[in-house]
Every structure is written in structure tokens, then in C-alpha cells.
N, C-alpha and C. Protein backbone atom coordinates (compact mmCIF):
# COMPACT_ATOMS: atom_id res chain seq x y z
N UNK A 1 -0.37 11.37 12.02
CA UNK A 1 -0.01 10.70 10.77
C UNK A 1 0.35 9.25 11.05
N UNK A 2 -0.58 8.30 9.79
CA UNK A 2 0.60 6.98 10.55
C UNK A 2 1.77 6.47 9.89
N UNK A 3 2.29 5.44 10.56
CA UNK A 3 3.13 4.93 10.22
C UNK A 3 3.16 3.72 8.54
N UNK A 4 1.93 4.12 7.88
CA UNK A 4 1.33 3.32 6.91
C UNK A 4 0.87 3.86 5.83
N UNK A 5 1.37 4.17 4.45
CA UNK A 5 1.19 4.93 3.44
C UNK A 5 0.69 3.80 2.51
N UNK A 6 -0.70 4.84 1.88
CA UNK A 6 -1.14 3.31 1.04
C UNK A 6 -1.01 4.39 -0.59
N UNK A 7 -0.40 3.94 -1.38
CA UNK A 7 -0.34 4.76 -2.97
C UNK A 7 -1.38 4.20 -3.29
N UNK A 8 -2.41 5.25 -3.92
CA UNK A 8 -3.70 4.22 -4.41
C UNK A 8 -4.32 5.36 -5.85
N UNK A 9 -5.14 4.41 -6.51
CA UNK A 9 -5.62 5.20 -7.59
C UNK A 9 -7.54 4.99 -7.20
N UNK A 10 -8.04 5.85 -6.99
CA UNK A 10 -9.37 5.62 -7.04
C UNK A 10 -10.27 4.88 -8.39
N UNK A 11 -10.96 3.57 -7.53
CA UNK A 11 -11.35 2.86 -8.90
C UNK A 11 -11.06 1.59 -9.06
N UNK A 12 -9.49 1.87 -8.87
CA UNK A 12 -8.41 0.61 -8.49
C UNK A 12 -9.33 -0.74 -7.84
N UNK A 13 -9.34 -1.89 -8.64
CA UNK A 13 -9.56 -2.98 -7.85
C UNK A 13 -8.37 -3.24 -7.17
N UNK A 14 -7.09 -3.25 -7.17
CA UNK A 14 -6.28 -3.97 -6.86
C UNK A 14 -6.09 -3.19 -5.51
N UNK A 15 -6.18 -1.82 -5.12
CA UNK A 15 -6.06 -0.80 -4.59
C UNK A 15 -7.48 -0.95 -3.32
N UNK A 16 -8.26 -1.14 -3.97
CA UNK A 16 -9.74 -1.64 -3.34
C UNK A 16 -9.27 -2.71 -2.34
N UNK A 17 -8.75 -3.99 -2.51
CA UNK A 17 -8.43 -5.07 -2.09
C UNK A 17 -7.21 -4.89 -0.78
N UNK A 18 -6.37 -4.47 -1.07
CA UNK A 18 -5.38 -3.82 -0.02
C UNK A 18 -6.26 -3.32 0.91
N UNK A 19 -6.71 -1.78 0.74
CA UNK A 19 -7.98 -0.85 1.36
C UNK A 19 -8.88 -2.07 2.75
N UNK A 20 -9.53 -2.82 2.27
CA UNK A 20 -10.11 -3.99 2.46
C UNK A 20 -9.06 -4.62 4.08
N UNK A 21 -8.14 -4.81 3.31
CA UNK A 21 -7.01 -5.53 4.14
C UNK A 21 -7.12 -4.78 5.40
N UNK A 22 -6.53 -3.59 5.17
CA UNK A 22 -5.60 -2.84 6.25
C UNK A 22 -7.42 -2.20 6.75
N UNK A 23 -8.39 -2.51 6.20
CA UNK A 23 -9.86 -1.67 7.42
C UNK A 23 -9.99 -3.25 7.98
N UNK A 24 -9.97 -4.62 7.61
CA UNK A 24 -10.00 -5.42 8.26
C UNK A 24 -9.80 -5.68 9.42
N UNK A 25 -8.00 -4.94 9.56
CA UNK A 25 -7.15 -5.51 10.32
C UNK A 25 -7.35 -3.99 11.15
N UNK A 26 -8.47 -3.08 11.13
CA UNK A 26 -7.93 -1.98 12.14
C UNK A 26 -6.92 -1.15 11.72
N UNK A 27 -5.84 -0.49 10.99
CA UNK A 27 -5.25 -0.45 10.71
C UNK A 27 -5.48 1.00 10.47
N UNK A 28 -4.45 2.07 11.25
CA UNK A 28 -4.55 3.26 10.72
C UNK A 28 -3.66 3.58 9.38
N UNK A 29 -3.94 4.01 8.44
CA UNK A 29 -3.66 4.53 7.01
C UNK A 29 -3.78 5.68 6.37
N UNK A 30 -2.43 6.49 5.97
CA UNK A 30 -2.72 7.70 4.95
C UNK A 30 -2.63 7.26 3.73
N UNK A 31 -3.63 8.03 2.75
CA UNK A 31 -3.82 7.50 1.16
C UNK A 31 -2.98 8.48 0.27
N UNK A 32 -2.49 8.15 -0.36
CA UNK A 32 -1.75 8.89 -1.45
C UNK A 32 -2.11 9.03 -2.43
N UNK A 33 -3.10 9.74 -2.91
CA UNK A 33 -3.82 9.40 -4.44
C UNK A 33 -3.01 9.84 -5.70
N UNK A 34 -2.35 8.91 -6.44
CA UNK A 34 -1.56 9.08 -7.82
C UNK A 34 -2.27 9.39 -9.09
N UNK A 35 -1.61 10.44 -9.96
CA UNK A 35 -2.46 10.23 -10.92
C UNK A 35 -2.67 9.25 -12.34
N UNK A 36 -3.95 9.28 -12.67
CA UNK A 36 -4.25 8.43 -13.61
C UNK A 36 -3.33 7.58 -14.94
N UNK A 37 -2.48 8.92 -14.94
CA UNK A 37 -1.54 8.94 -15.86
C UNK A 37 0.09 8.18 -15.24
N UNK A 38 0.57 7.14 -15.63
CA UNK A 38 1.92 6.62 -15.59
C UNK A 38 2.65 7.55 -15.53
N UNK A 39 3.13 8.71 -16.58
CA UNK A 39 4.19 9.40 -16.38
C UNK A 39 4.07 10.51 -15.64
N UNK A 40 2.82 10.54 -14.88
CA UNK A 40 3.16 11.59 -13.80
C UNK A 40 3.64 10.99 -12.44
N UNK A 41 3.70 9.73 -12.54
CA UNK A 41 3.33 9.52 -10.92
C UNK A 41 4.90 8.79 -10.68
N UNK A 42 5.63 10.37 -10.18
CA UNK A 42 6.95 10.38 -10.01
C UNK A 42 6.76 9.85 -9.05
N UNK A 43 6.55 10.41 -7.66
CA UNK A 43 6.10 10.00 -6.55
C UNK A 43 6.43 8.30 -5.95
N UNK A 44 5.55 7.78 -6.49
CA UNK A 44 5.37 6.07 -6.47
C UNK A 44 5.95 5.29 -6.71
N UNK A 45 7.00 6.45 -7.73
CA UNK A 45 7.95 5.29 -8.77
C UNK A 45 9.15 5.66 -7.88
N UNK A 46 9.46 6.87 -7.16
CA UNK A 46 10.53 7.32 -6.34
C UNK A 46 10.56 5.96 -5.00
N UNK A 47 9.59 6.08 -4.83
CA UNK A 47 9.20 4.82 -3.34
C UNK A 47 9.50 3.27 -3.99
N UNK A 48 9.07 3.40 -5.16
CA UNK A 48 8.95 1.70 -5.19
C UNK A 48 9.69 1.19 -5.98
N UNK A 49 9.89 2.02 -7.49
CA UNK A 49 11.09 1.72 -8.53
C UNK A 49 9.62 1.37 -9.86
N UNK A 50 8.62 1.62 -9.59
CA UNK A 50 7.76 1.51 -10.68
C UNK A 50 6.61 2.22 -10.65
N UNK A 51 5.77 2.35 -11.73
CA UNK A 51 4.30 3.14 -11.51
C UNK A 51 3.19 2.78 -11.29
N UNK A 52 3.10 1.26 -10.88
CA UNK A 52 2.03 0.91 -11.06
C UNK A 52 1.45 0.62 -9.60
N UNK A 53 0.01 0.52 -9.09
CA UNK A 53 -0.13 0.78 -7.89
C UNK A 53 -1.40 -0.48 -7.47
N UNK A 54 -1.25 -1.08 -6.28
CA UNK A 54 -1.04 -0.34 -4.77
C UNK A 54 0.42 -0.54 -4.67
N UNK A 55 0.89 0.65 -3.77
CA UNK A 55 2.01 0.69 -3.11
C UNK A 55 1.51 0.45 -1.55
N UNK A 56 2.68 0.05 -0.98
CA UNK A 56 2.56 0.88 0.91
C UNK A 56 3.96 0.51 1.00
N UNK A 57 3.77 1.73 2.02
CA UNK A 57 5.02 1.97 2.68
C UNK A 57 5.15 1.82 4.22
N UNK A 58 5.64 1.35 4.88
CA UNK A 58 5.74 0.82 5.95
C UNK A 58 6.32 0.73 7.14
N UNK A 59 6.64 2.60 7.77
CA UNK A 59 8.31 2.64 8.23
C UNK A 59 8.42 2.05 9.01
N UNK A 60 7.38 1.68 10.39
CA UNK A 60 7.46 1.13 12.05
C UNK A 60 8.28 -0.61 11.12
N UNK A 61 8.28 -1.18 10.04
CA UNK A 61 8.81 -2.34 9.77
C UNK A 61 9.71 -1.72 8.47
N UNK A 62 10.20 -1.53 7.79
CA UNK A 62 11.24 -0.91 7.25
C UNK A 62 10.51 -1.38 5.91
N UNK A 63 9.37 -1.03 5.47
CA UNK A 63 9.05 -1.58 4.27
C UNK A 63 8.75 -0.11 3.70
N UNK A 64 9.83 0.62 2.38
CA UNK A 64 10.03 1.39 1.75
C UNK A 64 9.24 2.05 0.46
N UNK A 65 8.42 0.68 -0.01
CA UNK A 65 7.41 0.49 -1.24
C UNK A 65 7.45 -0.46 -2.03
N UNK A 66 6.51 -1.09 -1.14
CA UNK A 66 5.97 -2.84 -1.42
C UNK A 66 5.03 -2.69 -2.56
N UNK A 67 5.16 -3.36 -3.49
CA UNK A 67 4.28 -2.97 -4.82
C UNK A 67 3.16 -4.35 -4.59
N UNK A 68 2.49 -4.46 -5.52
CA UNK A 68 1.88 -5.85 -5.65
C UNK A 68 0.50 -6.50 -4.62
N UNK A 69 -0.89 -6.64 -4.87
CA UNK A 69 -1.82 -6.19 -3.62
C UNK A 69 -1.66 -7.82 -3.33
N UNK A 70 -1.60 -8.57 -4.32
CA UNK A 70 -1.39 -10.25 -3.01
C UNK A 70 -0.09 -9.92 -2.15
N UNK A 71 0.76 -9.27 -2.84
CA UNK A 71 2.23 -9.84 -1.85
C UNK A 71 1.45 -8.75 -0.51
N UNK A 72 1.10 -7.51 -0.65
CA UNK A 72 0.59 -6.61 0.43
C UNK A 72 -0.01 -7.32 1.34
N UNK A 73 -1.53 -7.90 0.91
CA UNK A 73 -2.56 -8.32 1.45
C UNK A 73 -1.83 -9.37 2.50
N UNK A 74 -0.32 -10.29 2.00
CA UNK A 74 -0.45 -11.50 2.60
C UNK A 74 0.61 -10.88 3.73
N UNK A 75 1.64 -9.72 3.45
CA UNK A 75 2.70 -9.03 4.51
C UNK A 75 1.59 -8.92 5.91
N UNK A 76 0.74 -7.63 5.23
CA UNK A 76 -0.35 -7.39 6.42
C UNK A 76 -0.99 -8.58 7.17
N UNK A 77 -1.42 -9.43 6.49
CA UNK A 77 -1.98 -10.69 7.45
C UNK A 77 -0.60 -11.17 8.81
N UNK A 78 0.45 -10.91 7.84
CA UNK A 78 1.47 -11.90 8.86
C UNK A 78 2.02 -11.13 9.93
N UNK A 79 2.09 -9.63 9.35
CA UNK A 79 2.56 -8.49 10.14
C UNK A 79 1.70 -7.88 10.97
N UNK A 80 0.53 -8.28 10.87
CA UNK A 80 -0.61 -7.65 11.61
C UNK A 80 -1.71 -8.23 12.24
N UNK A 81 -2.02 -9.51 11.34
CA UNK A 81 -3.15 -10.12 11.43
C UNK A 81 -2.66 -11.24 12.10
N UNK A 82 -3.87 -12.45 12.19
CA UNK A 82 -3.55 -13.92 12.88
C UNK A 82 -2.38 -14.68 12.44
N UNK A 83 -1.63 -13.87 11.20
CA UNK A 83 -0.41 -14.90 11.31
C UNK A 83 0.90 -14.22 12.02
N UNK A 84 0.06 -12.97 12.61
CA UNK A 84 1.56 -12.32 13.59
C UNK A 84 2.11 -13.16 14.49
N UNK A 85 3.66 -12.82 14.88
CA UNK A 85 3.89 -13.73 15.42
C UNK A 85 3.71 -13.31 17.23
């Protein structure tokens, strides 16, 4: 299992774009598929404080449920990619 949970909805552009990120960067990932519906997706909203998705979760860096695929896309670049330090 890794250390990298991605909440995703199939379909999802925003979800697509993350996806993208973390196969870029190599990156092992389990998918969490939420459903379609807002008020089911206890789950996501337990991790992040809302329903709307991509999430990741991030334990090896203490990231709990990062919502939002620019703020994601740009964590992973810095945390992983050429802007690691």
C-alpha cells in the first residue's frame, strides 16, 4: 500500500490532472473512487472537511487531505519533483 491516497471521481478533469502529476513524477498511488453523488461521499469530507474532489492524502509528509488539483499538482512538483529540495 502506499503512502499516497488520491480521492478521485472517474471522468474528473480535475482528478485527471493530479493522476497526470503523480504518473509523471513516478509516484506510487492508491485511488479512492467517491461517489458521484455529494452527499454520499462521507469519506472525503471526513479527510478533507469538504466533498469535492481531487483529494490526497499524504502520510510519509503529514498531508491529511489536500483538496484543490493546482494547489496538489504544485505540492507534488516541490515535494517530489525538480523543485524538491
Amino acid at each position: 500500500m502506499s503512502n499516497i491516497v488520491l480521492y478521485d471521481l472517474p471522468g474528473c478533469p480535475f482528478c485527471a490532472k493530479v493522476k497526470n502529476k503523480l504518473d509523471e513524477l513516478g509516484l506510487d498511488y492508491d485511488v479512492i473512487e467517491v461517489p458521484r453523488s455529494h452527499a454520499q461521499r462521507t469519506e472525503v469530507e471526513e479527510v478533507s472537511g469538504q466533498t469535492g474532489v481531487p483529494v490526497i492524502v499524504d502520510e510519509d509528509h503529514g498531508v491529511e487531505g489536500m483538496p484543490e488539483s493546482s494547489d496538489i499538482v504544485e505540492y507534488l512538483e516541490e515535494t517530489y519533483g525538480n523543485g524538491a529540495a
